[in-house]
N, C-alpha and C. Protein backbone atom coordinates (compact mmCIF):
# COMPACT_ATOMS: atom_id res chain seq x y z
N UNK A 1 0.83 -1.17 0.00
CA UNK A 1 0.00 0.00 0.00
C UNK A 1 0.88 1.24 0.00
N UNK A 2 0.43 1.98 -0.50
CA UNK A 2 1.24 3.19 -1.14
C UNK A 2 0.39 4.65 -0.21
N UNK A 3 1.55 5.61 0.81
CA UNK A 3 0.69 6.45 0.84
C UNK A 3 1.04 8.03 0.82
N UNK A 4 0.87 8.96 0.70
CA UNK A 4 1.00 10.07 0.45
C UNK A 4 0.83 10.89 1.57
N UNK A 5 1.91 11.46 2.55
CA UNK A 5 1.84 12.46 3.24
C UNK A 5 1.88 14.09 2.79
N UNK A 6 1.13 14.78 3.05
CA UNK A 6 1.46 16.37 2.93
C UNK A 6 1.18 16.98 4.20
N UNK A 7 2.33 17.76 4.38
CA UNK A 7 2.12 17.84 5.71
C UNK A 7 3.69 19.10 5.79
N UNK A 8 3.75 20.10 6.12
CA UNK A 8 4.59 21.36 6.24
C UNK A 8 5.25 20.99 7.34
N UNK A 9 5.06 20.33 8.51
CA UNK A 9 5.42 20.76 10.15
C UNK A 9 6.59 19.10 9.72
N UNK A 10 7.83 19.26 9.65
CA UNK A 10 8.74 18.49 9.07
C UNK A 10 8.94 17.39 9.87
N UNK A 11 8.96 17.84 11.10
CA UNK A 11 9.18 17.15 12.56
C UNK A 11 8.20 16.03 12.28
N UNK A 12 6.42 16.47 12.35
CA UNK A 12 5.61 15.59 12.17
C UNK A 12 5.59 14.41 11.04
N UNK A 13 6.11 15.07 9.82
CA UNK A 13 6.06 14.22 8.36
C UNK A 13 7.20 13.06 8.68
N UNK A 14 8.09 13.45 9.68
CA UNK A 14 9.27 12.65 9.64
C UNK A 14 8.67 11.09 10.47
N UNK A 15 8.21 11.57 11.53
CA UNK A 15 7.44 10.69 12.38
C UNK A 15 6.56 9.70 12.10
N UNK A 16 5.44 10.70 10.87
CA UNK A 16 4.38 9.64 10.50
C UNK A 16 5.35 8.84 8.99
N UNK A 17 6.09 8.76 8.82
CA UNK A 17 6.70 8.75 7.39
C UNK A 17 7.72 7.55 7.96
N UNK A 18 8.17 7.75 9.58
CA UNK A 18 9.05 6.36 9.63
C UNK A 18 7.99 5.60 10.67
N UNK A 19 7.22 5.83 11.22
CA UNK A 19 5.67 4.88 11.43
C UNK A 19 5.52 3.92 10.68
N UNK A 20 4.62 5.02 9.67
CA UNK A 20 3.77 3.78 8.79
C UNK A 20 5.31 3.21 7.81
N UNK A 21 6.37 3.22 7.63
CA UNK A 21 7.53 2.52 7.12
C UNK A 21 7.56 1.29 7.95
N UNK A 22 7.63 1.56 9.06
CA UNK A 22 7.77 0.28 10.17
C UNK A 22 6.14 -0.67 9.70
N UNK A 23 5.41 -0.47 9.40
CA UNK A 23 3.76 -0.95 9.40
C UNK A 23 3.69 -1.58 7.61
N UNK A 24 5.62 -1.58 7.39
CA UNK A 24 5.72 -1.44 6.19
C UNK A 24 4.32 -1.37 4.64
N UNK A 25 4.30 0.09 4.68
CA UNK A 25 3.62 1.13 3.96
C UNK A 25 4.53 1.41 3.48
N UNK A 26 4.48 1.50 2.00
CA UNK A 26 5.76 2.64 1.28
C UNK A 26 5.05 4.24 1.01
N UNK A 27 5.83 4.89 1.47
CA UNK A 27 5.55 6.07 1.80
C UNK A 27 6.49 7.26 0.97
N UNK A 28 5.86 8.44 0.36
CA UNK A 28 6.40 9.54 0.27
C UNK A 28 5.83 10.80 1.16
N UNK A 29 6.58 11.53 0.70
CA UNK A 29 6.07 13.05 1.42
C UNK A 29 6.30 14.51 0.78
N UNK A 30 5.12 15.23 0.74
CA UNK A 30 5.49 16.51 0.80
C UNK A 30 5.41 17.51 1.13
N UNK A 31 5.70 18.84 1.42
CA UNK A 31 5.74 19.73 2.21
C UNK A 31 4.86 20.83 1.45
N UNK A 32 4.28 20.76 0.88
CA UNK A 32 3.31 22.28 0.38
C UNK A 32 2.37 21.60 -0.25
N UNK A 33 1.24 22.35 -0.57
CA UNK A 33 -0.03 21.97 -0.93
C UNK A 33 0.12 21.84 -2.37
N UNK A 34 1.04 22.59 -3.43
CA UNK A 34 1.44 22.35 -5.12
C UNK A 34 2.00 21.51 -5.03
N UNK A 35 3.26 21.09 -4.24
CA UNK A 35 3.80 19.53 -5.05
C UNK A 35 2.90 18.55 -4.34
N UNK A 36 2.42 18.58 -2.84
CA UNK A 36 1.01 17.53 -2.77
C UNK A 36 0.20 17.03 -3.55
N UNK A 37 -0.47 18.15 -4.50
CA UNK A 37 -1.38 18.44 -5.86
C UNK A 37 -0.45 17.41 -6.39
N UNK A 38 -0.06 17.77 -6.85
CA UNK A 38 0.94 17.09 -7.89
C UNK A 38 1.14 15.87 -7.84
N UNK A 39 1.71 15.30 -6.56
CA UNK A 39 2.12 13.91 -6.80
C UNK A 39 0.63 12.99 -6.10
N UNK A 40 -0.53 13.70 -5.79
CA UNK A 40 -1.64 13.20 -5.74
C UNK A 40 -2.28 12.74 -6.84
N UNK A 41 -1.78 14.12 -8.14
CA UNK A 41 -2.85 13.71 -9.66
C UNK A 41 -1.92 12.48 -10.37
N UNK A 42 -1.11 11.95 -9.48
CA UNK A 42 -0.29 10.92 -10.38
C UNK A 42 -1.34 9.51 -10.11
N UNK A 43 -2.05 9.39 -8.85
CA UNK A 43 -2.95 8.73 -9.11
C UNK A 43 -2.23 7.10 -8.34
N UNK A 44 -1.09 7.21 -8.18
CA UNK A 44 -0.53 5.97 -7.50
C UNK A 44 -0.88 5.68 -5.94
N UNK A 45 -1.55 6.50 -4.74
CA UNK A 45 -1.54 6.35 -3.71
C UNK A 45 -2.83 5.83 -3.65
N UNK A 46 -2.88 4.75 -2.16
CA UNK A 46 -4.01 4.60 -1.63
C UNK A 46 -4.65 5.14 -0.56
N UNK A 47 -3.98 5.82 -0.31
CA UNK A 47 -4.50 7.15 1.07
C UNK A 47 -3.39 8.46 0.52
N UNK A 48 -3.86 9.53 1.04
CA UNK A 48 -3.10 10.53 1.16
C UNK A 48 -3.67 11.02 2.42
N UNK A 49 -3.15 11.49 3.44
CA UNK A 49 -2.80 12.10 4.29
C UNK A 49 -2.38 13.49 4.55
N UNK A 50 -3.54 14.46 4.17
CA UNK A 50 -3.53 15.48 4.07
C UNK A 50 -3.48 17.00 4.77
N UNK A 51 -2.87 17.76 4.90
CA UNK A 51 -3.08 19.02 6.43
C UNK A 51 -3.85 19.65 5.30
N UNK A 52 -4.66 20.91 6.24
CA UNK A 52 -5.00 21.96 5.50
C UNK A 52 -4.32 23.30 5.38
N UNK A 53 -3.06 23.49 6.38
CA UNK A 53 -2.53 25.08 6.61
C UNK A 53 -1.92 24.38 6.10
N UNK A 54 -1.47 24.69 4.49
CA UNK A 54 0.19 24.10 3.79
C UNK A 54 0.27 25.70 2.97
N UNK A 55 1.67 25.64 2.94
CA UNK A 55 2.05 27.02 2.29
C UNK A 55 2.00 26.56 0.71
N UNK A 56 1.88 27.58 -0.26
CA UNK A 56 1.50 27.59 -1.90
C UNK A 56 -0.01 26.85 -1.89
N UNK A 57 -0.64 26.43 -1.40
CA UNK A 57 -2.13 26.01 -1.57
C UNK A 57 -2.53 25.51 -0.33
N UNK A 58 -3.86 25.24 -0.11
CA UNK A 58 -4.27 24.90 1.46
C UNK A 58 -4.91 23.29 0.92
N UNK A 59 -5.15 22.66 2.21
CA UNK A 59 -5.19 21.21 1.71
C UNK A 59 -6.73 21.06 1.32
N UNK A 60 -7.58 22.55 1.59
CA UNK A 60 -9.25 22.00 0.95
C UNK A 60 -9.19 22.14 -0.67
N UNK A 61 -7.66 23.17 -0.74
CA UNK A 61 -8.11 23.29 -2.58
C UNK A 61 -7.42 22.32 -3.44
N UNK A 62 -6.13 21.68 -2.70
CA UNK A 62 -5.63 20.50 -3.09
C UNK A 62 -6.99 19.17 -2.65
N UNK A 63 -7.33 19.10 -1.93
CA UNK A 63 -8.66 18.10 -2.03
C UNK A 63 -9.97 18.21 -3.01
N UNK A 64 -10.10 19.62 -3.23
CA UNK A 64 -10.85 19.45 -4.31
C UNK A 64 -10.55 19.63 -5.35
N UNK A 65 -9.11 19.83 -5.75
CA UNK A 65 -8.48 19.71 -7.12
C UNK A 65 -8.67 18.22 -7.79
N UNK A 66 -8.25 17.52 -6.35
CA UNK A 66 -8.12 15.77 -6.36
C UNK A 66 -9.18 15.52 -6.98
N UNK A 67 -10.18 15.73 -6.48
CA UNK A 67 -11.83 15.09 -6.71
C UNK A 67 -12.19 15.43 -7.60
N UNK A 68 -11.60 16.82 -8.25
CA UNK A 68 -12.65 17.25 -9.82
C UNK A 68 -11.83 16.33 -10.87
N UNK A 69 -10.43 15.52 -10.28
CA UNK A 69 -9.88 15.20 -11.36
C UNK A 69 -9.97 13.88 -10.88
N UNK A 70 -10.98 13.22 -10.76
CA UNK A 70 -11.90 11.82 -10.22
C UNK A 70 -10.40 11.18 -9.52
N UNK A 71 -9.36 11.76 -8.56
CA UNK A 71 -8.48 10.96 -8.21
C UNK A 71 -9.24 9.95 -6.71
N UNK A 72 -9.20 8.64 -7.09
CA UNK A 72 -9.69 8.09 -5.88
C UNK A 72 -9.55 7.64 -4.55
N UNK A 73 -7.91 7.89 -4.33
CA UNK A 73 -7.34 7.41 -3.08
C UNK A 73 -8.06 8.07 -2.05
N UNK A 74 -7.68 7.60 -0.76
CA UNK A 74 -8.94 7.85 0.32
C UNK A 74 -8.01 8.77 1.04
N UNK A 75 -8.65 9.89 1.03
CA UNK A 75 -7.90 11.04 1.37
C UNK A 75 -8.41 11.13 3.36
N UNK A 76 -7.45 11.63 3.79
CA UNK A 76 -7.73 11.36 5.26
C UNK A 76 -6.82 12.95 5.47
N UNK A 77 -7.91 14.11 6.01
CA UNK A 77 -7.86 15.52 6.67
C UNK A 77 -6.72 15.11 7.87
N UNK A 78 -5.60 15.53 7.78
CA UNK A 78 -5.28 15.15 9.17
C UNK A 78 -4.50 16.51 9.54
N UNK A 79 -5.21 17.84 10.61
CA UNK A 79 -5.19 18.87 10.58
C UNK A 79 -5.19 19.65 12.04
N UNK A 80 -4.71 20.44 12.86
CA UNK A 80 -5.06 21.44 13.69
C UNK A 80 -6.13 21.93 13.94
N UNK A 81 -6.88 22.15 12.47
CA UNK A 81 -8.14 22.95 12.69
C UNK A 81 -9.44 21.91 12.98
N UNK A 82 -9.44 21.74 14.29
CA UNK A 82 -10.59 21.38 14.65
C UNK A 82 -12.44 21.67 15.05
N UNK A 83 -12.66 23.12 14.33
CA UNK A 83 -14.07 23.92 14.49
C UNK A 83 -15.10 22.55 13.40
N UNK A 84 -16.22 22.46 13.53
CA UNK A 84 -16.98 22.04 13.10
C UNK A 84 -16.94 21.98 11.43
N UNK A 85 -17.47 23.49 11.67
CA UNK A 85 -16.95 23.76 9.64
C UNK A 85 -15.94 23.60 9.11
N UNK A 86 -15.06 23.30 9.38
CA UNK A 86 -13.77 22.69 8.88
C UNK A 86 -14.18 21.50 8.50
N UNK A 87 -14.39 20.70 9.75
CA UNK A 87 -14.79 19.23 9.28
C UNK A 87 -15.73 19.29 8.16
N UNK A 88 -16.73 19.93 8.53
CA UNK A 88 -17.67 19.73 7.07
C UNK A 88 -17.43 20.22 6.03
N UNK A 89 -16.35 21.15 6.02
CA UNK A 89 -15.47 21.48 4.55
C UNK A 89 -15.06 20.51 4.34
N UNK A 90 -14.03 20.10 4.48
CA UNK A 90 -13.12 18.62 4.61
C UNK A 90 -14.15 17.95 3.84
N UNK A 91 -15.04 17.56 4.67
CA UNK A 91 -16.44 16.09 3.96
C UNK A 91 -16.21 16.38 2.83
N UNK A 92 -17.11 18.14 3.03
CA UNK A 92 -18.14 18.17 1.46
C UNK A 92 -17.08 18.30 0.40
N UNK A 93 -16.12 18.77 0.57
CA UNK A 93 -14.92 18.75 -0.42
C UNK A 93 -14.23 17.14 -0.82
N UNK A 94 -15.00 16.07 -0.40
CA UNK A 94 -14.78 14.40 -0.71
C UNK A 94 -13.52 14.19 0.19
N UNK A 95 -13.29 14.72 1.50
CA UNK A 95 -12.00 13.96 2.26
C UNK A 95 -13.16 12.85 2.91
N UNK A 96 -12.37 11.86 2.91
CA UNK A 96 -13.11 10.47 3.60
C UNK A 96 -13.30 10.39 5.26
N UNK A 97 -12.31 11.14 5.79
CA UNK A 97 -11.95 10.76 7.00
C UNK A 97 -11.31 12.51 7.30
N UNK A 98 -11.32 12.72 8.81
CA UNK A 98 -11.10 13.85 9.48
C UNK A 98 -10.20 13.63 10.42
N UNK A 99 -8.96 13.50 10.75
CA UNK A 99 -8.40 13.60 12.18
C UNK A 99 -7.74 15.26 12.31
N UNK A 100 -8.12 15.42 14.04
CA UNK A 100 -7.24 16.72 14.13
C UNK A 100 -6.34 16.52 15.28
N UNK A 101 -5.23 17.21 14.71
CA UNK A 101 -3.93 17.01 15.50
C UNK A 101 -4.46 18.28 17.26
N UNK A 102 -3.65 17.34 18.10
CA UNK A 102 -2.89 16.22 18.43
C UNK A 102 -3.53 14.58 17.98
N UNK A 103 -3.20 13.70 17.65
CA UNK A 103 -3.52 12.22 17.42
C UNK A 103 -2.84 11.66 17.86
N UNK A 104 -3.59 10.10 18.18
CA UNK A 104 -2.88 9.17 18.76
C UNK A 104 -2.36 7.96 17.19
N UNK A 105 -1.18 7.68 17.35
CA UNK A 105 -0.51 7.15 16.07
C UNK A 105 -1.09 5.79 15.98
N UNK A 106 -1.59 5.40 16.93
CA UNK A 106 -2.54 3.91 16.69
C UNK A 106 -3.31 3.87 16.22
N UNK A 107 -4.61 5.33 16.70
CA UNK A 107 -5.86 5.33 16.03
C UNK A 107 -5.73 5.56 14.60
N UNK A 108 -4.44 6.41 13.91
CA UNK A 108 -3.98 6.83 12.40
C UNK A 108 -3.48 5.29 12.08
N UNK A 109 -2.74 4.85 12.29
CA UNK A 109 -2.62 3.25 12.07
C UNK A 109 -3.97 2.52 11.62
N UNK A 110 -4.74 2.66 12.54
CA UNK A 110 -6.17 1.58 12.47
C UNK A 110 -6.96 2.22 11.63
N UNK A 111 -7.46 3.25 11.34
CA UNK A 111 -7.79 4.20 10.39
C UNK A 111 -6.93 3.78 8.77
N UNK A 112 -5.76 4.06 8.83
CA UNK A 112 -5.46 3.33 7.37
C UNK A 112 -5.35 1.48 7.26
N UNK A 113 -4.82 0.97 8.34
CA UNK A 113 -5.81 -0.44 8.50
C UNK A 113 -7.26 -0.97 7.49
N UNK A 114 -8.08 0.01 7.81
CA UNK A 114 -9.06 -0.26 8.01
C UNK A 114 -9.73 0.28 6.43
N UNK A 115 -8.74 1.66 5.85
CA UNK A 115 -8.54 2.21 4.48
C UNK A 115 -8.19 0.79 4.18
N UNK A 116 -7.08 0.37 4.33
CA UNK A 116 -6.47 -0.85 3.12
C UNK A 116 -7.68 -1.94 3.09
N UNK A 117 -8.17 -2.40 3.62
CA UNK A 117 -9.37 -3.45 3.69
C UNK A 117 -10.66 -3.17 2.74
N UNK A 118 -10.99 -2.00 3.33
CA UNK A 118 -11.98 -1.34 3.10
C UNK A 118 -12.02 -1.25 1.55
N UNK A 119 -10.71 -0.54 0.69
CA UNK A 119 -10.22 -0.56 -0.68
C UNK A 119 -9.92 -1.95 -1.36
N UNK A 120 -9.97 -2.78 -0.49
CA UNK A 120 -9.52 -4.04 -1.33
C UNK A 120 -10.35 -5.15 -1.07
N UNK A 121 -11.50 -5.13 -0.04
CA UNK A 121 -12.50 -5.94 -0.25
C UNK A 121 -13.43 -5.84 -1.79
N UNK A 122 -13.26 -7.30 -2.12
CA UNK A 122 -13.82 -7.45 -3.30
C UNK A 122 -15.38 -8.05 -3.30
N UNK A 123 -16.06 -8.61 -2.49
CA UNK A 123 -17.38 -8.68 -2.38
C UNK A 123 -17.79 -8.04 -1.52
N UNK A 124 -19.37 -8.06 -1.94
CA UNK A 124 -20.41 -7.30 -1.92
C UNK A 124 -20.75 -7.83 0.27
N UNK A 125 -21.06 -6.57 0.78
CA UNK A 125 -21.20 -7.39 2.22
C UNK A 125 -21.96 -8.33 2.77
N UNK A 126 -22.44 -9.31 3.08
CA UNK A 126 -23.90 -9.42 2.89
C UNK A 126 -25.06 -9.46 3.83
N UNK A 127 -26.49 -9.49 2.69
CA UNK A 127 -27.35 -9.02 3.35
C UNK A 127 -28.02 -9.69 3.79
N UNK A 128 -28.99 -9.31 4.33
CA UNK A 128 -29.92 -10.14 5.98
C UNK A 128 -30.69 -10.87 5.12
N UNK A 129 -31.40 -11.83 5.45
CA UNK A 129 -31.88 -12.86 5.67
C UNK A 129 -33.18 -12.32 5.57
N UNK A 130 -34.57 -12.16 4.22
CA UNK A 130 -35.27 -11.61 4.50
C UNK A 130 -36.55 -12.40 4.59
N UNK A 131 -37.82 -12.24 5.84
CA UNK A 131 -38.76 -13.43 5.83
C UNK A 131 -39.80 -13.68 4.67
């Protein structure tokens, strides 16, 4: 599984970047919201891991750059700004998932866990039993 950090605060990118390495995830990273863009429209990741305060673009207009250009990886907000409307920017702009920093690196673990499954289950779930 392939995943895409953007994320400015270097300290943090370094952290989640030798994490999920250990959870062996192959991982890149980048530091501003244009080369984020960028190596998002390449279309190879299965999560990206996104902030929203990134310098040269913010991560709602790199998320909805993603989405107008049908990119499908499961984008996961992972941000400071924790007010309500944020989150529901985030949504309505197609991020899948919301975390706001501070996080615990297990629950971001089980969260893309749960991305990789989720993306690679191939049947349908099934349904109840009807009388």
């Amino acid at each position: 599984m392939r995943i895409l950090i953007v994320e400015d605060e270097y300290a943090l990118a370094d952290v989640l970047k030798a994490t999920l390495q250990k959870e062996n995830y192959t991982v890149d990273v980048e530091f501003d919201g244009e080369a984020g863009l960028d190596q998002g429209l390449t279309g190879i990741y299965d999560i990206i891991l996104l902030d929203v305060m990134l310098p040269k673009m913010n991560g709602f207009q790199v998320l909805d750059a993603l989405r107008r250009e049908k990119i499908s990886s499961h984008i996961v907000m992972l941000t400071a700004r924790s007010e309500l409307d944020d989150k529901v920017t985030g949504l309505d702009y197609g991020a899948d998932d919301y975390m706001t920093k501070p996080f615990e690196m297990k629950e971001l673990l089980a969260r893309a866990t749960w991305s990789s499954t989720s993306r690679t289950a191939s049947s349908p779930a099934p349904q109840p039993a009807r009388p």
